[in-house]
Protein backbone atom coordinates (compact mmCIF):
# COMPACT_ATOMS: atom_id res chain seq x y z
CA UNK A 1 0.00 0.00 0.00
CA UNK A 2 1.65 3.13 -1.14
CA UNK A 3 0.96 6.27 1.64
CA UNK A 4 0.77 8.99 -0.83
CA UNK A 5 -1.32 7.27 -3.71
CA UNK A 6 -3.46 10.27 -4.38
CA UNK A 7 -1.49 12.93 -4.05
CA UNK A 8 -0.06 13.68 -7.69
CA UNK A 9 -4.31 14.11 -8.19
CA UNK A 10 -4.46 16.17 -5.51
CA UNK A 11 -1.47 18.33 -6.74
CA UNK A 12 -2.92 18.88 -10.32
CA UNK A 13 -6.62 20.07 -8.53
CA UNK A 14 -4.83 22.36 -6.41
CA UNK A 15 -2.65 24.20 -9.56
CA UNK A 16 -5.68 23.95 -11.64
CA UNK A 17 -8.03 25.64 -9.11
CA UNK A 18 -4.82 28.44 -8.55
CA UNK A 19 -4.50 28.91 -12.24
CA UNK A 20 -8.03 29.42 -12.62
CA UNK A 21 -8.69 31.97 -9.73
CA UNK A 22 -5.41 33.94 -11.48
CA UNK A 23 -7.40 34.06 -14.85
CA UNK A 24 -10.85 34.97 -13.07
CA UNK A 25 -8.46 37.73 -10.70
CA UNK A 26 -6.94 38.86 -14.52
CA UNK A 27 -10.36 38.83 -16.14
CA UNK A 28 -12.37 40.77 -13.41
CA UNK A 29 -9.14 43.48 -13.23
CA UNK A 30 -9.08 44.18 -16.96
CA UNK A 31 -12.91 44.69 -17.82
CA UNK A 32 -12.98 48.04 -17.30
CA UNK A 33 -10.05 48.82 -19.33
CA UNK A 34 -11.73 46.50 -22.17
CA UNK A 35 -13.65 48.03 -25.03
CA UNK A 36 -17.04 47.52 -25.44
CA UNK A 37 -18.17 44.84 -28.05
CA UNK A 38 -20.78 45.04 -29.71
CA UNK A 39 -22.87 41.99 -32.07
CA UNK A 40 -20.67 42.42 -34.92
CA UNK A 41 -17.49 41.98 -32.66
CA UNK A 42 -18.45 39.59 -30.62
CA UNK A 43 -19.98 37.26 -33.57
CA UNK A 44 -16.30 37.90 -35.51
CA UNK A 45 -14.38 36.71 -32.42
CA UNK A 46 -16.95 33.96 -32.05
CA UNK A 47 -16.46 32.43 -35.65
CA UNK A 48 -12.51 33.06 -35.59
CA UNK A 49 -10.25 30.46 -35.20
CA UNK A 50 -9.53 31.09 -31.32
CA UNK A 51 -12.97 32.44 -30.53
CA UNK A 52 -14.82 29.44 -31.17
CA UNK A 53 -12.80 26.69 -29.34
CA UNK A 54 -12.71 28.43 -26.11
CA UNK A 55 -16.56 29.58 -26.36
CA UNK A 56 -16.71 25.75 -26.32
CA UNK A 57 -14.18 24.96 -24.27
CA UNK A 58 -15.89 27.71 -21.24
């Protein structure tokens, strides 16, 4: 019986739920320095190459 068994999972939660608060933290600190987008901007992004994915990914 190995003593730490689950604590490589454990590790990878704990950076993942860190690198996530950072992004939220990032996200929250530069909306009000963010232009506005309107439905023309925000359907471009959306159909984009990047845009898409990560509207799926989110």
């Amino acid at each position: 019986m190995r003593l730490f068994d689950g604590q490589r999972a454990w590790v990878v939660q704990r950076i993942s739920a860190l690198l996530l608060l950072v992004l939220i933290v990032c996200g929250v600190f530069a909306q009000p320095f963010a232009s506005q987008l309107d439905f023309s901007a925000w359907r471009a992004f959306a159909g984009g190459v990047l845009g898409g994915p990560l509207i799926a990914l989110l």
